[in-house]
C-alpha atoms as a PDB file:
ATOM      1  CA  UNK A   1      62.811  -2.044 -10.555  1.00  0.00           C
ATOM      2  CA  UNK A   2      64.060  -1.164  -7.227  1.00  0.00           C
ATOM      3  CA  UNK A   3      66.568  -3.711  -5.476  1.00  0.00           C
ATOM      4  CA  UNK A   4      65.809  -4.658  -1.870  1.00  0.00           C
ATOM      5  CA  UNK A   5      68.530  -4.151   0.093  1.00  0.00           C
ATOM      6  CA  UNK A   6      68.334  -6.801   3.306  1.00  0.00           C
ATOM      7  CA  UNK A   7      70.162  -6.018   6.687  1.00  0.00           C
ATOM      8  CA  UNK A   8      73.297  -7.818   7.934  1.00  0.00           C
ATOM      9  CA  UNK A   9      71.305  -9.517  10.458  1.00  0.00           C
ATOM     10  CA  UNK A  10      68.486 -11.243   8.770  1.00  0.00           C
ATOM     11  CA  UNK A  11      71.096 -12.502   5.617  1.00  0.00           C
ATOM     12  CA  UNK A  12      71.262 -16.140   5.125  1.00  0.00           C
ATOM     13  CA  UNK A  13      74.586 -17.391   6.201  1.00  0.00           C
ATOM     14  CA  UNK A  14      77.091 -18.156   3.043  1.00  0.00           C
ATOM     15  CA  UNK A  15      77.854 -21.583   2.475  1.00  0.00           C
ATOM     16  CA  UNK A  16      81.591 -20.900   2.443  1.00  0.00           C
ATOM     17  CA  UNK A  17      83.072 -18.971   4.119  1.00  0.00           C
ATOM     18  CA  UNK A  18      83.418 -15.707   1.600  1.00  0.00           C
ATOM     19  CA  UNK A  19      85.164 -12.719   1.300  1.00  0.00           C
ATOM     20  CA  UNK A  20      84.189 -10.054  -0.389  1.00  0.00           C
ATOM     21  CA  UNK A  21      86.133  -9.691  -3.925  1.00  0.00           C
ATOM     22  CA  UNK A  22      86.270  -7.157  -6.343  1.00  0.00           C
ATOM     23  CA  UNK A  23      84.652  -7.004  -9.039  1.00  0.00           C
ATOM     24  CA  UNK A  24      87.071  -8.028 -11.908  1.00  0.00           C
ATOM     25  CA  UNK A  25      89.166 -10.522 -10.393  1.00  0.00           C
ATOM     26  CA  UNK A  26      89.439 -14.179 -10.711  1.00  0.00           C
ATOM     27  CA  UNK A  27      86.879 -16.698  -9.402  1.00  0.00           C
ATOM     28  CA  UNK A  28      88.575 -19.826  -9.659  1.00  0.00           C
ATOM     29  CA  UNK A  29      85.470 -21.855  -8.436  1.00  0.00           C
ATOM     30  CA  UNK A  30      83.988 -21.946 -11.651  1.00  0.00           C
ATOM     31  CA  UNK A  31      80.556 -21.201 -10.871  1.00  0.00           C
ATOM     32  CA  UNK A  32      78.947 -17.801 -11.224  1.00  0.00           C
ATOM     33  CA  UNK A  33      76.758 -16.382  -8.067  1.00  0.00           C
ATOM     34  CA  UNK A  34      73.056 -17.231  -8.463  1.00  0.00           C
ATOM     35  CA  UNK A  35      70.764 -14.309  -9.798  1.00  0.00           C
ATOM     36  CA  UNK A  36      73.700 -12.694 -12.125  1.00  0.00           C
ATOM     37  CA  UNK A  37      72.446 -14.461 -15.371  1.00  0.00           C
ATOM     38  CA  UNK A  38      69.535 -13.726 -17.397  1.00  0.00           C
ATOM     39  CA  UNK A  39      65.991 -13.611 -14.686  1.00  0.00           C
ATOM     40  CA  UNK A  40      64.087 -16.259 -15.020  1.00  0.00           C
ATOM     41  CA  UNK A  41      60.133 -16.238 -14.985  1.00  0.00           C
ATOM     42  CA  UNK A  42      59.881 -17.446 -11.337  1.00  0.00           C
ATOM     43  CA  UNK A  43      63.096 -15.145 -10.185  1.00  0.00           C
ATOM     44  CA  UNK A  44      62.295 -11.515 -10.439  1.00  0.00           C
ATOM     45  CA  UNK A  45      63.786  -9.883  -7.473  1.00  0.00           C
ATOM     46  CA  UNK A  46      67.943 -10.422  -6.399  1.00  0.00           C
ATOM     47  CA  UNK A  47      68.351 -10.202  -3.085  1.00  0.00           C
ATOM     48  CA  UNK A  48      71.493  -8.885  -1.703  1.00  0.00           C
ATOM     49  CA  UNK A  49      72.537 -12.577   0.181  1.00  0.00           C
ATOM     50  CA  UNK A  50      72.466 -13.913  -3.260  1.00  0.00           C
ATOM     51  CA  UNK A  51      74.347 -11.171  -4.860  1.00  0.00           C
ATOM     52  CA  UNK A  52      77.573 -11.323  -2.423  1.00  0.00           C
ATOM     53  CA  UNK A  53      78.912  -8.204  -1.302  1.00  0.00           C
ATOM     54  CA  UNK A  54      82.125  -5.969  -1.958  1.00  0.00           C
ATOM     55  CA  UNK A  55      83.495  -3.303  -0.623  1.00  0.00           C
ATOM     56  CA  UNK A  56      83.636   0.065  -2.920  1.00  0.00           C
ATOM     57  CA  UNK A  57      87.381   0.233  -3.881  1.00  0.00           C
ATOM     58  CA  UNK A  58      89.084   3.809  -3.146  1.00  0.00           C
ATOM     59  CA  UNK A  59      91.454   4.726  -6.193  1.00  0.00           C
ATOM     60  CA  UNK A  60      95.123   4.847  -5.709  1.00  0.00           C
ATOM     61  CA  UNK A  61      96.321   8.525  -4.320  1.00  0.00           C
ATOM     62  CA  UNK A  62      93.788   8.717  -1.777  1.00  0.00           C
ATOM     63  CA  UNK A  63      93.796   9.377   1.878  1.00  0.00           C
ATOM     64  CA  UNK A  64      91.654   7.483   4.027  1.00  0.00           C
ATOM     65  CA  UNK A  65      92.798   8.136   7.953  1.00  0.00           C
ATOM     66  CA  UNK A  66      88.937   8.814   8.705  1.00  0.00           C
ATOM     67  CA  UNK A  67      88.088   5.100   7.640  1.00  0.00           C
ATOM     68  CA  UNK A  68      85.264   4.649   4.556  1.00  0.00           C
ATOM     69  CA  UNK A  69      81.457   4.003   4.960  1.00  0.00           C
ATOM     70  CA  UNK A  70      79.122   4.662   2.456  1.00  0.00           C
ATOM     71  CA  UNK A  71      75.732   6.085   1.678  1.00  0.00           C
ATOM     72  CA  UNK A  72      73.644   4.372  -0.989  1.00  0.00           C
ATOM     73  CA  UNK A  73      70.429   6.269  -2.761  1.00  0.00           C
ATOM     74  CA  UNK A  74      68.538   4.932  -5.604  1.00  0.00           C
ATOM     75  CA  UNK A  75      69.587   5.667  -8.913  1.00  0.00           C
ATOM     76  CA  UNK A  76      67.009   7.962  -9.631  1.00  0.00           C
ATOM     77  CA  UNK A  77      68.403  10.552  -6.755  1.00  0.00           C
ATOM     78  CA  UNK A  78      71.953   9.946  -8.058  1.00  0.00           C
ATOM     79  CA  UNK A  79      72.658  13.280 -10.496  1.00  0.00           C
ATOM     80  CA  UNK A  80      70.218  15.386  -8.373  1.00  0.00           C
ATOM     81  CA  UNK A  81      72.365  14.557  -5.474  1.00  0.00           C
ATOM     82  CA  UNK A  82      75.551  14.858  -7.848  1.00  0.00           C
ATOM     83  CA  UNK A  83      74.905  18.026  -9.309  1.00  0.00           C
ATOM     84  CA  UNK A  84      73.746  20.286  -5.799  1.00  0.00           C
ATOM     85  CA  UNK A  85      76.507  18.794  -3.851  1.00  0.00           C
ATOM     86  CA  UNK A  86      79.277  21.643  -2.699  1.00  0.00           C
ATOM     87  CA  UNK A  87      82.017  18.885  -2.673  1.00  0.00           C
ATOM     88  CA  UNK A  88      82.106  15.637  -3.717  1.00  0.00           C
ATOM     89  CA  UNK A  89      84.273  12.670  -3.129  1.00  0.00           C
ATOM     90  CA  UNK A  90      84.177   9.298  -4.627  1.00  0.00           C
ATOM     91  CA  UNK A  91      80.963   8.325  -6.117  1.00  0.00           C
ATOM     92  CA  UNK A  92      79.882   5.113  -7.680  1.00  0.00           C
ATOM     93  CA  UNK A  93      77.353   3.942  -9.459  1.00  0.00           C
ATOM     94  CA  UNK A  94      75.592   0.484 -10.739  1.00  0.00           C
ATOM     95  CA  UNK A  95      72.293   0.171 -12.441  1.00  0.00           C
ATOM     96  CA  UNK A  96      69.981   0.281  -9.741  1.00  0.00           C
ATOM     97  CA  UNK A  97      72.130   2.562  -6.539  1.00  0.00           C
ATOM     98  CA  UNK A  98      74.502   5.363  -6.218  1.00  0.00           C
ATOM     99  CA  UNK A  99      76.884   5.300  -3.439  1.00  0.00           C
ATOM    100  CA  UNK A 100      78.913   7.721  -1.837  1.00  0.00           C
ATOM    101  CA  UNK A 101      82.203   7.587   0.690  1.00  0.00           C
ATOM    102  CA  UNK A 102      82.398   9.292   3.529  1.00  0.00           C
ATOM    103  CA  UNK A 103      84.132   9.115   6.575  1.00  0.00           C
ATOM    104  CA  UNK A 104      83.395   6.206   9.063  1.00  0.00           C
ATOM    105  CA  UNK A 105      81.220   6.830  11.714  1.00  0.00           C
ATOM    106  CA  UNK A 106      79.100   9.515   9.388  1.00  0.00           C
ATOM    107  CA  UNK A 107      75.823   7.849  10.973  1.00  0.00           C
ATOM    108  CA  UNK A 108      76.437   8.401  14.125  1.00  0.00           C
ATOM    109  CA  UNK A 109      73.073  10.312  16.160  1.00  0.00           C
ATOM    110  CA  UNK A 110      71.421  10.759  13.051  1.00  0.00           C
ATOM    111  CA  UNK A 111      69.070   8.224  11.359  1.00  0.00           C
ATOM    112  CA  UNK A 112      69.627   8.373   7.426  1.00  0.00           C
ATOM    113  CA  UNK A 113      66.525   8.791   5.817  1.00  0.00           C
ATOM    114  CA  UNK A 114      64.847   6.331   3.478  1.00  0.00           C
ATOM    115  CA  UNK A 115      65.564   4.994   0.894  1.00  0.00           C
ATOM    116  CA  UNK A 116      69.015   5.927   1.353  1.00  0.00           C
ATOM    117  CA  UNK A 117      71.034   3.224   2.724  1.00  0.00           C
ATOM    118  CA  UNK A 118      74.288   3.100   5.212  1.00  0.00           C
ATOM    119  CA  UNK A 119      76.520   0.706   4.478  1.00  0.00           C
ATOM    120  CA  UNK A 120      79.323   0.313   7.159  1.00  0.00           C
ATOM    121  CA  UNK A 121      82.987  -0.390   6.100  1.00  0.00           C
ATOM    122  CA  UNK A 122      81.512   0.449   1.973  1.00  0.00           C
ATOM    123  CA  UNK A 123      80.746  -3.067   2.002  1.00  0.00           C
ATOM    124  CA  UNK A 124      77.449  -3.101  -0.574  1.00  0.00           C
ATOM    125  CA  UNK A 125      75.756  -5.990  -2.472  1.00  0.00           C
ATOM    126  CA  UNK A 126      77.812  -6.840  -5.446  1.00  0.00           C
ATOM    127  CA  UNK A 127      75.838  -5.328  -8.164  1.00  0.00           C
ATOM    128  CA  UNK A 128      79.018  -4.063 -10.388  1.00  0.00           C
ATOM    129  CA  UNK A 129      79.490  -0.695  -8.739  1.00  0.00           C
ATOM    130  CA  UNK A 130      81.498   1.465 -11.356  1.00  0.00           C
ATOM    131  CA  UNK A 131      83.048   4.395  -9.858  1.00  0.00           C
ATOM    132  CA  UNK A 132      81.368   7.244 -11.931  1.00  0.00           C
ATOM    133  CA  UNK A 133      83.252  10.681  -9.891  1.00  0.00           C
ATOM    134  CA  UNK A 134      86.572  11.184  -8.780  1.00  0.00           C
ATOM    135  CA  UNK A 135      87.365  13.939  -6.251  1.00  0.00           C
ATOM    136  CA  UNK A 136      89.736  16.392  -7.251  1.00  0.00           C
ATOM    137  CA  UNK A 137      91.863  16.253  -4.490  1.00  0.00           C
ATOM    138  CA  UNK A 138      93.171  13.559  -1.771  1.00  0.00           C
ATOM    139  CA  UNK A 139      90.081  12.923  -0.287  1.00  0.00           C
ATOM    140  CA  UNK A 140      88.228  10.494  -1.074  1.00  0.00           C
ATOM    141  CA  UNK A 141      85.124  11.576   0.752  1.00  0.00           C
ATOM    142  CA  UNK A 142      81.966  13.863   0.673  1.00  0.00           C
ATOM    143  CA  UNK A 143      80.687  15.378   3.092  1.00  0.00           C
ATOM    144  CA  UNK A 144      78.564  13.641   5.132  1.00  0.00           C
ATOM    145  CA  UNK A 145      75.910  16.861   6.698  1.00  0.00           C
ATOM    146  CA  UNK A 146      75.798  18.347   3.319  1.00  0.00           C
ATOM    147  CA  UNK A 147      75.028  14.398   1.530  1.00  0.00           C
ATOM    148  CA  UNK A 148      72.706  14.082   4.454  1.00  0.00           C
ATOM    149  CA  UNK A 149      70.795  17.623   3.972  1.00  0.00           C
ATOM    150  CA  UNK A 150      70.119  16.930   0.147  1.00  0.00           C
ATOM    151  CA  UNK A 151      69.103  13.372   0.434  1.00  0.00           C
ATOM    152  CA  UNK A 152      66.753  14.381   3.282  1.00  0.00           C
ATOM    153  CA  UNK A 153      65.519  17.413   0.843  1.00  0.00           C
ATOM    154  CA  UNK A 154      65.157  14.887  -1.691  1.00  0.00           C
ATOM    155  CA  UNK A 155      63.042  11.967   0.202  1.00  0.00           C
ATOM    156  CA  UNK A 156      60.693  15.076   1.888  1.00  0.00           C
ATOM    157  CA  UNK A 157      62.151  13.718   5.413  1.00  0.00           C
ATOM    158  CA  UNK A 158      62.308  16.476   7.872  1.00  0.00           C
ATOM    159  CA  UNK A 159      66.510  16.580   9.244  1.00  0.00           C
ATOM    160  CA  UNK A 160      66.990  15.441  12.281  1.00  0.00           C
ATOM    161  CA  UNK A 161      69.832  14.722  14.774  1.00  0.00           C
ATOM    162  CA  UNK A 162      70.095  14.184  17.996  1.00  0.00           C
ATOM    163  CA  UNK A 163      71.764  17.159  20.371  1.00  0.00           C
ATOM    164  CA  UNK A 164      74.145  16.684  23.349  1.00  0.00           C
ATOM    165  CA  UNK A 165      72.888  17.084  26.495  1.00  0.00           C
ATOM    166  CA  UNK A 166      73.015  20.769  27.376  1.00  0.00           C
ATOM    167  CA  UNK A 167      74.660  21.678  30.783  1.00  0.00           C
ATOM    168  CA  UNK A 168      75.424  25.085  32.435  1.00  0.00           C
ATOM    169  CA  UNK A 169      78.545  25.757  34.947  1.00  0.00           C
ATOM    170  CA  UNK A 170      78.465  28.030  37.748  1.00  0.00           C
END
């Protein structure tokens, strides 16, 4: 079942004030986020509000001067994607997405195509993202033109980008 992913502006407003944790640390509330448990007959969908949100954690070692977004496909893109990508940075995984980093700003004058999702900052809905690649170098990145050529191949979405004005100098 596909998750719905629901954009910053239309979320309901927490009830507390919130920051995103990661996953794996302490709650000391006591109470565990609505939707996480076993589904119940008249709850079949999660949506992200209810979920919480995180941001993808970049492993010890690695650089990130550029800043961190991420790019989010379904699951059932994530090894094609994996497996034809030249270079690959970090790349995580949960049951229903696969998200990669790449360098902030990475959506600017092109429109990402769907389903893939751009998540500003590598905040994400709090699904349990595991991180499932580690780059080989100090980069935690991929990048972004490539990631955005194969999930564009992928979808059947034509590329497109916008072009700077062209001007001429006499």
């Amino acid at each position: 079942m596909a998750a719905l992913l629901i954009p910053r502006s239309v979320r309901k407003p927490p009830e507390t004030p919130a920051v995103p944790r990661q996953r794996g640390t302490s709650d000391h509330r006591g109470t565990r986020p609505k939707g996480l448990g076993p589904r119940s007959s008249e709850s079949r969908t999660l949506d992200s509000a209810e979920l919480g949100a995180t941001r993808l954690a970049v492993p010890v070692g690695l650089h990130t001067g550029l800043g961190c977004d991420a790019v989010g496909v379904p699951a059932r893109f994530g090894f094609k994607i994996l497996s034809r990508l030249p270079a690959k940075g970090c790349v995580y995984a949960d049951s229903d997405w696969w998200w990669w980093l790449v360098p902030a700003g990475s959506d600017l004058d092109l429109t990402w195509p769907l389903p893939a999702c751009y998540a500003p900052g590598a905040e994400i809905p709090d699904r349990g993202p595991r991180l499932v690649h580690h780059p080989d170098g100090t980069s935690p990145y991929t990048p972004p033109i490539p990631l955005y050529l194969l999930a564009c191949q992928l979808t059947g979405t034509a590329p497109s980008w916008s072009a700077p004005p062209v001007r001429s100098a006499l």
